[in-house]
ModelCIF file with pLDDT and N, C-alpha, C, O atoms, coordinates in Angstrom:
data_MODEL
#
_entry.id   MODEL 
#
_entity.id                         1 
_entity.type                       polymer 
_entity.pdbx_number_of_molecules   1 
#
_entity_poly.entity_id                      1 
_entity_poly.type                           'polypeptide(L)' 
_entity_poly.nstd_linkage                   no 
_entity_poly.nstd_monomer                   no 
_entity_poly.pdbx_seq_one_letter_code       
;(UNK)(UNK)(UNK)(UNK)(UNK)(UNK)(UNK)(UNK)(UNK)(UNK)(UNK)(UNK)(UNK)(UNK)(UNK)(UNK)
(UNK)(UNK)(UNK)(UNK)(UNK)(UNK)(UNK)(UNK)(UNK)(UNK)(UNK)(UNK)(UNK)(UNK)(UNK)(UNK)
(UNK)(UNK)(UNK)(UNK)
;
_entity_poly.pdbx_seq_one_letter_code_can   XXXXXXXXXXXXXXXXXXXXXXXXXXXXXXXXXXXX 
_entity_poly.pdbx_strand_id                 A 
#
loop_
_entity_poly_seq.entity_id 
_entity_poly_seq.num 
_entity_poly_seq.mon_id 
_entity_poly_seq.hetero 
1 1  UNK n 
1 2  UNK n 
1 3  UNK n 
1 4  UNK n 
1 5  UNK n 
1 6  UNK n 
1 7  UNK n 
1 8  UNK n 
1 9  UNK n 
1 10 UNK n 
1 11 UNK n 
1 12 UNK n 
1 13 UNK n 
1 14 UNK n 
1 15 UNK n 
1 16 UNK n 
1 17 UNK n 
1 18 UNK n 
1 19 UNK n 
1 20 UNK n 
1 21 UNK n 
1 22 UNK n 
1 23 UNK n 
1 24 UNK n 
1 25 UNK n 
1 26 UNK n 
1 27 UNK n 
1 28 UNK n 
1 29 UNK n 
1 30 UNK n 
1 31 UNK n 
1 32 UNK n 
1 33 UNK n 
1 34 UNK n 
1 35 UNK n 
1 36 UNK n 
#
_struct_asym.id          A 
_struct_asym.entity_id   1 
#
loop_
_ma_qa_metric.id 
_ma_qa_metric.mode 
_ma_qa_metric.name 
_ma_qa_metric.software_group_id 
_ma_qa_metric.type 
1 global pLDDT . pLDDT 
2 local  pLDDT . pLDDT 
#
_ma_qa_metric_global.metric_id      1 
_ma_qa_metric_global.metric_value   95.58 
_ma_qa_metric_global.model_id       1 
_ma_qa_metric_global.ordinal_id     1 
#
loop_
_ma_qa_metric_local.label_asym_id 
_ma_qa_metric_local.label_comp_id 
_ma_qa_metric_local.label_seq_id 
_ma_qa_metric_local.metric_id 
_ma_qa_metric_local.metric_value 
_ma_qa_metric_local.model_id 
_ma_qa_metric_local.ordinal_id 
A UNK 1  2 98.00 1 1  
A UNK 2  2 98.00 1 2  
A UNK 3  2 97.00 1 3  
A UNK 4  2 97.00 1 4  
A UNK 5  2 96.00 1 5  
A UNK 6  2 96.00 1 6  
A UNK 7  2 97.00 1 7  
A UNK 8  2 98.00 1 8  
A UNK 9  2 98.00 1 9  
A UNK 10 2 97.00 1 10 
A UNK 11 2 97.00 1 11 
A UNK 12 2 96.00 1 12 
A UNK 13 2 95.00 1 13 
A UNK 14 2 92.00 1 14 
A UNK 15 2 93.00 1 15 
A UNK 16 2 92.00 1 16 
A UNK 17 2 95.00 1 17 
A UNK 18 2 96.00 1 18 
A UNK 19 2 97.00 1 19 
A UNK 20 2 98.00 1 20 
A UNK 21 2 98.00 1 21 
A UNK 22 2 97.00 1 22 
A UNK 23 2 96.00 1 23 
A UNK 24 2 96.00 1 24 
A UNK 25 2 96.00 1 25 
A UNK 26 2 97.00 1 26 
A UNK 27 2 97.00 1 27 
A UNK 28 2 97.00 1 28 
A UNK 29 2 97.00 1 29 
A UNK 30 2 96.00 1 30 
A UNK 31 2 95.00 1 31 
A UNK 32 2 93.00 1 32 
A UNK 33 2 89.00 1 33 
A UNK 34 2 89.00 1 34 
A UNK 35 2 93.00 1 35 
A UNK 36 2 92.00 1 36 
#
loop_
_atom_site.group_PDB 
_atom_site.id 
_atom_site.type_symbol 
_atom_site.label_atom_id 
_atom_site.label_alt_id 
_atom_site.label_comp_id 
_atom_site.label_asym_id 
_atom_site.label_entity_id 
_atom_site.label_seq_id 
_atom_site.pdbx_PDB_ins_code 
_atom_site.Cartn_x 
_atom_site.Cartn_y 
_atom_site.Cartn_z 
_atom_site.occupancy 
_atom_site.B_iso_or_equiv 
_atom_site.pdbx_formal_charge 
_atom_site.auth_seq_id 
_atom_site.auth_comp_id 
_atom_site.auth_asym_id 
_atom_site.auth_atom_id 
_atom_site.pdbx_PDB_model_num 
ATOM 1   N N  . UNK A 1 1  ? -3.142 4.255   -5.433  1.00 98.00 ? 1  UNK A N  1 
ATOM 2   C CA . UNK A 1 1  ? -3.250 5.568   -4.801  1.00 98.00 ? 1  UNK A CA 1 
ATOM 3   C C  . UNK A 1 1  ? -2.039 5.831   -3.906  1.00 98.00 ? 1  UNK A C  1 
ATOM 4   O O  . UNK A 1 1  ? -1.495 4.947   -3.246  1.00 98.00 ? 1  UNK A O  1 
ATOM 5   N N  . UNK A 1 2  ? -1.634 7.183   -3.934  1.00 98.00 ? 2  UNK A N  1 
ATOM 6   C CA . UNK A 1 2  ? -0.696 7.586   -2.915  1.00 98.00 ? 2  UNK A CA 1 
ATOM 7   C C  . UNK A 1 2  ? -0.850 7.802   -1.846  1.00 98.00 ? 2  UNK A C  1 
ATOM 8   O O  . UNK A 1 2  ? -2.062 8.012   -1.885  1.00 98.00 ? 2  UNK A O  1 
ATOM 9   N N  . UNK A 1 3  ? -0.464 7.988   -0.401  1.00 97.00 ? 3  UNK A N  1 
ATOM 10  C CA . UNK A 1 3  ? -0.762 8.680   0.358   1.00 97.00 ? 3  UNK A CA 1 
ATOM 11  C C  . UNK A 1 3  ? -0.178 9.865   0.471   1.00 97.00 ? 3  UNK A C  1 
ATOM 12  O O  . UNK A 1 3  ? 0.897  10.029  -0.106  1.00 97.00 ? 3  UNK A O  1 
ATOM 13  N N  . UNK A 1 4  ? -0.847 11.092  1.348   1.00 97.00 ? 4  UNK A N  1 
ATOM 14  C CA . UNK A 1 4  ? -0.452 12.334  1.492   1.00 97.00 ? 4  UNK A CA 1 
ATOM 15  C C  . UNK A 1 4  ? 0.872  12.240  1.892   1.00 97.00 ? 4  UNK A C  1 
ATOM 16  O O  . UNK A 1 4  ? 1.514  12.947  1.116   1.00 97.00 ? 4  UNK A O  1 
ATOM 17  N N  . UNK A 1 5  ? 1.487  11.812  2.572   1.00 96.00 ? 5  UNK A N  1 
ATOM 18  C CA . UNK A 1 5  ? 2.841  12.168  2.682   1.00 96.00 ? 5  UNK A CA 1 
ATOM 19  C C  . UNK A 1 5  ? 3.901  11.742  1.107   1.00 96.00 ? 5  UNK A C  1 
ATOM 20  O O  . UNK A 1 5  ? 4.956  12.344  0.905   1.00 96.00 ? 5  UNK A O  1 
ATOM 21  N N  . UNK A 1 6  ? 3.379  10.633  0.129   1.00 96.00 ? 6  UNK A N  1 
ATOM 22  C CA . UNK A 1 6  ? 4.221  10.362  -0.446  1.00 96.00 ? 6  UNK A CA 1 
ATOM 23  C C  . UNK A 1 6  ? 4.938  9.588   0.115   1.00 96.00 ? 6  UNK A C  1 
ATOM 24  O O  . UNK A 1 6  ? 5.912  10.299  0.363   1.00 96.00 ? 6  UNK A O  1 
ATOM 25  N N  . UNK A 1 7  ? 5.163  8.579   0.515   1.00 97.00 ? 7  UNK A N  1 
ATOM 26  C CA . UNK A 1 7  ? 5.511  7.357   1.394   1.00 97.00 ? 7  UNK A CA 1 
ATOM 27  C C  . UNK A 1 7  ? 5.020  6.147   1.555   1.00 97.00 ? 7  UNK A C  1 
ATOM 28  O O  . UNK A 1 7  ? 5.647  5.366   2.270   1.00 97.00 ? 7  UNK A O  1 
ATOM 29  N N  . UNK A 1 8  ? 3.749  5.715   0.902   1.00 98.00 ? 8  UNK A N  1 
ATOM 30  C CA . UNK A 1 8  ? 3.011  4.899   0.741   1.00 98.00 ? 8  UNK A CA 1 
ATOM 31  C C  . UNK A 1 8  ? 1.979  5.034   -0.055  1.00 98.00 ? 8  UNK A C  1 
ATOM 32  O O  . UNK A 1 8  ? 1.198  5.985   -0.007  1.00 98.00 ? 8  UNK A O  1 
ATOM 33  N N  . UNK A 1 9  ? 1.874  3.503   -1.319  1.00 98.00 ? 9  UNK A N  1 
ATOM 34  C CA . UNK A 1 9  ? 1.029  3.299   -2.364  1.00 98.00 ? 9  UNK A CA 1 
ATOM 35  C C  . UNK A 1 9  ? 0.137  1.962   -1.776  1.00 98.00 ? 9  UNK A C  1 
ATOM 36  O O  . UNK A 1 9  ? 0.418  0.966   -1.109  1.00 98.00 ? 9  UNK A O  1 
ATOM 37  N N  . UNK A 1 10 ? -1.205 2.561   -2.461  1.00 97.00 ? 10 UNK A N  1 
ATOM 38  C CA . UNK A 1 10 ? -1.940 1.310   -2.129  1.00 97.00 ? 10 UNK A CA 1 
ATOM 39  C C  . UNK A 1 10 ? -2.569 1.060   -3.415  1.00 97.00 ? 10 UNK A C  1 
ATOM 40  O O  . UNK A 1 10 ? -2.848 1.922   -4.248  1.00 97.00 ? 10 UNK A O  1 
ATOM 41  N N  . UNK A 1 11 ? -2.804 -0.397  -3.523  1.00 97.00 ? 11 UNK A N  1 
ATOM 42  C CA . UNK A 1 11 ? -2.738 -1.393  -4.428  1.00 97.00 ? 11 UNK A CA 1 
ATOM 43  C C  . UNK A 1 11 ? -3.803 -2.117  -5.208  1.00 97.00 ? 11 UNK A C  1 
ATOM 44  O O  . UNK A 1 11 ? -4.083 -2.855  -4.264  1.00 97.00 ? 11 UNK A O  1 
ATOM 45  N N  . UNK A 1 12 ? -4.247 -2.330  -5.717  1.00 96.00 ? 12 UNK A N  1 
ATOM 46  C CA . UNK A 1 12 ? -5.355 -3.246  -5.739  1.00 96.00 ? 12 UNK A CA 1 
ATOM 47  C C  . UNK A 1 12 ? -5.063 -4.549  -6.912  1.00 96.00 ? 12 UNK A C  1 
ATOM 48  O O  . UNK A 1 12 ? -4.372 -4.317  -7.905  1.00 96.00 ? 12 UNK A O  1 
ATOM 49  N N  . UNK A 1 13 ? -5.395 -5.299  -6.778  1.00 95.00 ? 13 UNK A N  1 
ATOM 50  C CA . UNK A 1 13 ? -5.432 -6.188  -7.975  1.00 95.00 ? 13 UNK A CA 1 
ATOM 51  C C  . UNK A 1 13 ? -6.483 -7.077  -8.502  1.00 95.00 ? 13 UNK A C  1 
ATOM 52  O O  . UNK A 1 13 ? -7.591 -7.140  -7.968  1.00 95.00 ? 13 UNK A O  1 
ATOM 53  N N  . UNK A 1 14 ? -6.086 -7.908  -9.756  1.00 92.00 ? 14 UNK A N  1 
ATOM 54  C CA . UNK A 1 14 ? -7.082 -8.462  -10.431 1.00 92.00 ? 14 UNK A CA 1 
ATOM 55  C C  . UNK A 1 14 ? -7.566 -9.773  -9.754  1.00 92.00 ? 14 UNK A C  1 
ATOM 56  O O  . UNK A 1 14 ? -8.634 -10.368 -9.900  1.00 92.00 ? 14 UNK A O  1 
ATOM 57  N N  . UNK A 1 15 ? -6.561 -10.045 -9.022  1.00 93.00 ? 15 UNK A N  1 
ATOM 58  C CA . UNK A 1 15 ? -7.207 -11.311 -7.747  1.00 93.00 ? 15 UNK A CA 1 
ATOM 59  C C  . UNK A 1 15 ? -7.718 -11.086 -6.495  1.00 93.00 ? 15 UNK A C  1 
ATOM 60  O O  . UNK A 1 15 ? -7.695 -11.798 -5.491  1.00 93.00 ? 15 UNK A O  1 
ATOM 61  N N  . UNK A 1 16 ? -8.293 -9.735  -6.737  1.00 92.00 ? 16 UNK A N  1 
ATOM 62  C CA . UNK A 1 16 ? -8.690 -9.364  -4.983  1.00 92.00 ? 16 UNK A CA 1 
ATOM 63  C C  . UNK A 1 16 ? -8.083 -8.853  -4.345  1.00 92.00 ? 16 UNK A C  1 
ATOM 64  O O  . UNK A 1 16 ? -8.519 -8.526  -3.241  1.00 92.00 ? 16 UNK A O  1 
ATOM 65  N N  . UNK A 1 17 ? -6.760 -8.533  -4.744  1.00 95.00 ? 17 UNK A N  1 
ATOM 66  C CA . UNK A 1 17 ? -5.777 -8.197  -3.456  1.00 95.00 ? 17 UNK A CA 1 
ATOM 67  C C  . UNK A 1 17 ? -5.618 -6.599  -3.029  1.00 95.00 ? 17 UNK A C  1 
ATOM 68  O O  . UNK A 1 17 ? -4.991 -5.870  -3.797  1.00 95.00 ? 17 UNK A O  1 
ATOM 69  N N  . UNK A 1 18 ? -6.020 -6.208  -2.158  1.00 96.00 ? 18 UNK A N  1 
ATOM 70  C CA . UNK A 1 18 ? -5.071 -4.749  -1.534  1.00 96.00 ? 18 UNK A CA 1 
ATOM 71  C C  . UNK A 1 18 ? -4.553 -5.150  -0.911  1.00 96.00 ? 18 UNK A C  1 
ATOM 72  O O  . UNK A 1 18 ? -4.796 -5.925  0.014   1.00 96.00 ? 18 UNK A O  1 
ATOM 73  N N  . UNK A 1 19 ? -3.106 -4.399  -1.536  1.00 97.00 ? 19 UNK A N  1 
ATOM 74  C CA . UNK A 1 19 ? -1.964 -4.603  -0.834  1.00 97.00 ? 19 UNK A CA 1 
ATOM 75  C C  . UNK A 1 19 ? -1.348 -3.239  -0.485  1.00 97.00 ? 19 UNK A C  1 
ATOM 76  O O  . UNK A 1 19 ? -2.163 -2.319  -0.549  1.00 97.00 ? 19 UNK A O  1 
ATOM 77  N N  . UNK A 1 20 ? 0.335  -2.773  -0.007  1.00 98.00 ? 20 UNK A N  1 
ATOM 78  C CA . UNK A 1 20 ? 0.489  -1.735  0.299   1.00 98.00 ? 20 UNK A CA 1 
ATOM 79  C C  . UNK A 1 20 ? 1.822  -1.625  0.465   1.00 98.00 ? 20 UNK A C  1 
ATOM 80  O O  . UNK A 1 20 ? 2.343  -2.322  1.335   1.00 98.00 ? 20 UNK A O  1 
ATOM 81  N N  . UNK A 1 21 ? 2.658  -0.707  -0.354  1.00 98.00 ? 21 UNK A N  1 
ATOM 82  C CA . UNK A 1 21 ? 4.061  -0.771  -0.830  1.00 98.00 ? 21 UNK A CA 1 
ATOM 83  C C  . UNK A 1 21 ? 4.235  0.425   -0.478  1.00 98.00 ? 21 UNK A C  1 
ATOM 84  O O  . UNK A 1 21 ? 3.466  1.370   -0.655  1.00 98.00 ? 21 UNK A O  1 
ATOM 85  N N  . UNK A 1 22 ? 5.957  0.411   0.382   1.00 97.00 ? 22 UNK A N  1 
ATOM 86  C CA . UNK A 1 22 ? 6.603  1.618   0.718   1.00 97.00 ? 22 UNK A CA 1 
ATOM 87  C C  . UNK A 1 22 ? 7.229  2.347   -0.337  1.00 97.00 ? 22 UNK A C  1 
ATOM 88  O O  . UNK A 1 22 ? 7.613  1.798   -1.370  1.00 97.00 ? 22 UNK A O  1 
ATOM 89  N N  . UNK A 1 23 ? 7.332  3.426   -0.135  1.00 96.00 ? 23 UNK A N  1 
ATOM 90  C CA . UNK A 1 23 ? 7.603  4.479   -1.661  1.00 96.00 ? 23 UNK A CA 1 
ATOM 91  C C  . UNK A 1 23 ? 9.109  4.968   -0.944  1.00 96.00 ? 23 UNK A C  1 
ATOM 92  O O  . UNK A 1 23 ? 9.418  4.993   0.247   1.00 96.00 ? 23 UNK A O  1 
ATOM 93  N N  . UNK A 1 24 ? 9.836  5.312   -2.056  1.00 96.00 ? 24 UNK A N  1 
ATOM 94  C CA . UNK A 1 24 ? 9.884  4.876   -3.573  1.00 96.00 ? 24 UNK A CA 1 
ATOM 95  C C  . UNK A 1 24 ? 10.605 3.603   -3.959  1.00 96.00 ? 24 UNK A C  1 
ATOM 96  O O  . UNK A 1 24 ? 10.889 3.281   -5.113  1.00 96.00 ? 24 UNK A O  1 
ATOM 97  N N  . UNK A 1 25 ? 10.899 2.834   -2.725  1.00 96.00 ? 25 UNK A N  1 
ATOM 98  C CA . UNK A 1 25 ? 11.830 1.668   -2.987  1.00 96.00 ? 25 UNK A CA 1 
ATOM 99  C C  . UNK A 1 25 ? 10.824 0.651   -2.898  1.00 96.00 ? 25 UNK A C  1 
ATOM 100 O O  . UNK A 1 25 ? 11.068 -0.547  -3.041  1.00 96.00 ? 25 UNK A O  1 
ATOM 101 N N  . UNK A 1 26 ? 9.864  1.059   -2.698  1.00 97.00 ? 26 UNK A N  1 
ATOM 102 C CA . UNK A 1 26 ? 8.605  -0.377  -3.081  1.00 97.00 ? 26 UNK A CA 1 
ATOM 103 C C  . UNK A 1 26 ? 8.197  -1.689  -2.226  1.00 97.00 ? 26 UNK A C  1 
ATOM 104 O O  . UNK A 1 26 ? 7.203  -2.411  -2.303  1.00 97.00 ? 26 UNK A O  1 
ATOM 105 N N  . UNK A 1 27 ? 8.969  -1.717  -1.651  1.00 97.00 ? 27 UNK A N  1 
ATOM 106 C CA . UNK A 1 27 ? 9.165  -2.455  0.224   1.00 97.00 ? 27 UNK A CA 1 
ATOM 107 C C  . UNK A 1 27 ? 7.905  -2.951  0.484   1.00 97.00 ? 27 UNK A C  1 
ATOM 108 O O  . UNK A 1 27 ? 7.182  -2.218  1.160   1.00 97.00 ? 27 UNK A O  1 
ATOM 109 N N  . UNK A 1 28 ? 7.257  -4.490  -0.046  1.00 97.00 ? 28 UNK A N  1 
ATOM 110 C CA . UNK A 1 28 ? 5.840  -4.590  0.552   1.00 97.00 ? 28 UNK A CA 1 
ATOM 111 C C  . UNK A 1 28 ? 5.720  -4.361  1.960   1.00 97.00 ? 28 UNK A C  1 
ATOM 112 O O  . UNK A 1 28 ? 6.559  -4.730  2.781   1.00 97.00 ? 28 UNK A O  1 
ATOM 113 N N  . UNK A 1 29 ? 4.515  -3.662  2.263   1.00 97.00 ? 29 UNK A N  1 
ATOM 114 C CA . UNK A 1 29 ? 4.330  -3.474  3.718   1.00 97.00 ? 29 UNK A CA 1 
ATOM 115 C C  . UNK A 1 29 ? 2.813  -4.206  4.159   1.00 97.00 ? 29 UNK A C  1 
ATOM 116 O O  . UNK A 1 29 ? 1.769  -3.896  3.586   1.00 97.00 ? 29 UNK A O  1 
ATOM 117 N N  . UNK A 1 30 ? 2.866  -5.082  5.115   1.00 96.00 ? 30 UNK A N  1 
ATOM 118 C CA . UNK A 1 30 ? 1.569  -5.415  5.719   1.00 96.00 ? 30 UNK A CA 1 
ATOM 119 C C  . UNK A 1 30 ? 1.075  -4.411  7.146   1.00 96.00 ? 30 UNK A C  1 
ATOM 120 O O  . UNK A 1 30 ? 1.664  -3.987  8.141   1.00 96.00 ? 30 UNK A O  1 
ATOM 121 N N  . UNK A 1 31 ? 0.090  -4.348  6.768   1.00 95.00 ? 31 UNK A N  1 
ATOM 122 C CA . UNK A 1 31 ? -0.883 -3.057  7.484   1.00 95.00 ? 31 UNK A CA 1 
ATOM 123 C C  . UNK A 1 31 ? -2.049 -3.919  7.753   1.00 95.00 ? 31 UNK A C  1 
ATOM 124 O O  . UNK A 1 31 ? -2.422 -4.694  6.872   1.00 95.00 ? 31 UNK A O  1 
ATOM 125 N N  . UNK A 1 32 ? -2.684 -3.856  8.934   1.00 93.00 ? 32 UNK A N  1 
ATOM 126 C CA . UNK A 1 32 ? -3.945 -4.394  9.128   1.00 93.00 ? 32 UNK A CA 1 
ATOM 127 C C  . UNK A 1 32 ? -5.215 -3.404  8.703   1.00 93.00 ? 32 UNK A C  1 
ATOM 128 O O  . UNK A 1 32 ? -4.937 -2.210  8.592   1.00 93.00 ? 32 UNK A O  1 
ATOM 129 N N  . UNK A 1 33 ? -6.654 -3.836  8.448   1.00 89.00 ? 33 UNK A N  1 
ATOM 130 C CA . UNK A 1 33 ? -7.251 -2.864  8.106   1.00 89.00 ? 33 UNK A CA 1 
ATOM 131 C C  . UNK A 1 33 ? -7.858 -1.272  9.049   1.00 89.00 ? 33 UNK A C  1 
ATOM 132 O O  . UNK A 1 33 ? -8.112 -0.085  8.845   1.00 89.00 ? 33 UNK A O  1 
ATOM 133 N N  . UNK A 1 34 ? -7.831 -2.616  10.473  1.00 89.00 ? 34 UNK A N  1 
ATOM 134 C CA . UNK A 1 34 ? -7.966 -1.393  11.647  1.00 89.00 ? 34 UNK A CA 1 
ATOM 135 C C  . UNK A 1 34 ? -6.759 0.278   11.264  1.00 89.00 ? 34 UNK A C  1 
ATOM 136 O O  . UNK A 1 34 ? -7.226 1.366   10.925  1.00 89.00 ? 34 UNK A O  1 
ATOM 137 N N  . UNK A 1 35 ? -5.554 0.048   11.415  1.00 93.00 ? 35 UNK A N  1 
ATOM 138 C CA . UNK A 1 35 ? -4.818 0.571   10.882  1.00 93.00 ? 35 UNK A CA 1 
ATOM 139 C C  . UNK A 1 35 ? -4.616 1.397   9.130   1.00 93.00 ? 35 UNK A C  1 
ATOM 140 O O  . UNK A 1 35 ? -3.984 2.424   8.886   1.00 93.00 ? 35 UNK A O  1 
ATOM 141 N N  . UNK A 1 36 ? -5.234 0.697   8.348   1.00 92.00 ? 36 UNK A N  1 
ATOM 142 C CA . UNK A 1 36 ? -5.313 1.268   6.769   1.00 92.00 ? 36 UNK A CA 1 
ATOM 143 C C  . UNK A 1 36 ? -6.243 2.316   6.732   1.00 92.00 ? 36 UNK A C  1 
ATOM 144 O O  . UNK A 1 36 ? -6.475 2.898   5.672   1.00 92.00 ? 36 UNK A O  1 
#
């Protein structure tokens, strides 16, 4: 999923993982959930 600004994708995967990548250069970003 995108976020509204277009600046951040969030992730999911087949091992459990949400994760959360800066757009459009893809830059993993760690975010806590308080924050997500």
């Amino acid at each position: 999923d995108w976020d509204v600004r277009g600046k951040l994708l969030q992730v999911n995967t087949g091992a459990k993982e949400q994760l959360f990548f800066e757009a459009p250069r893809g830059k993993k970003q760690t975010i806590p959930s308080s924050e997500a």
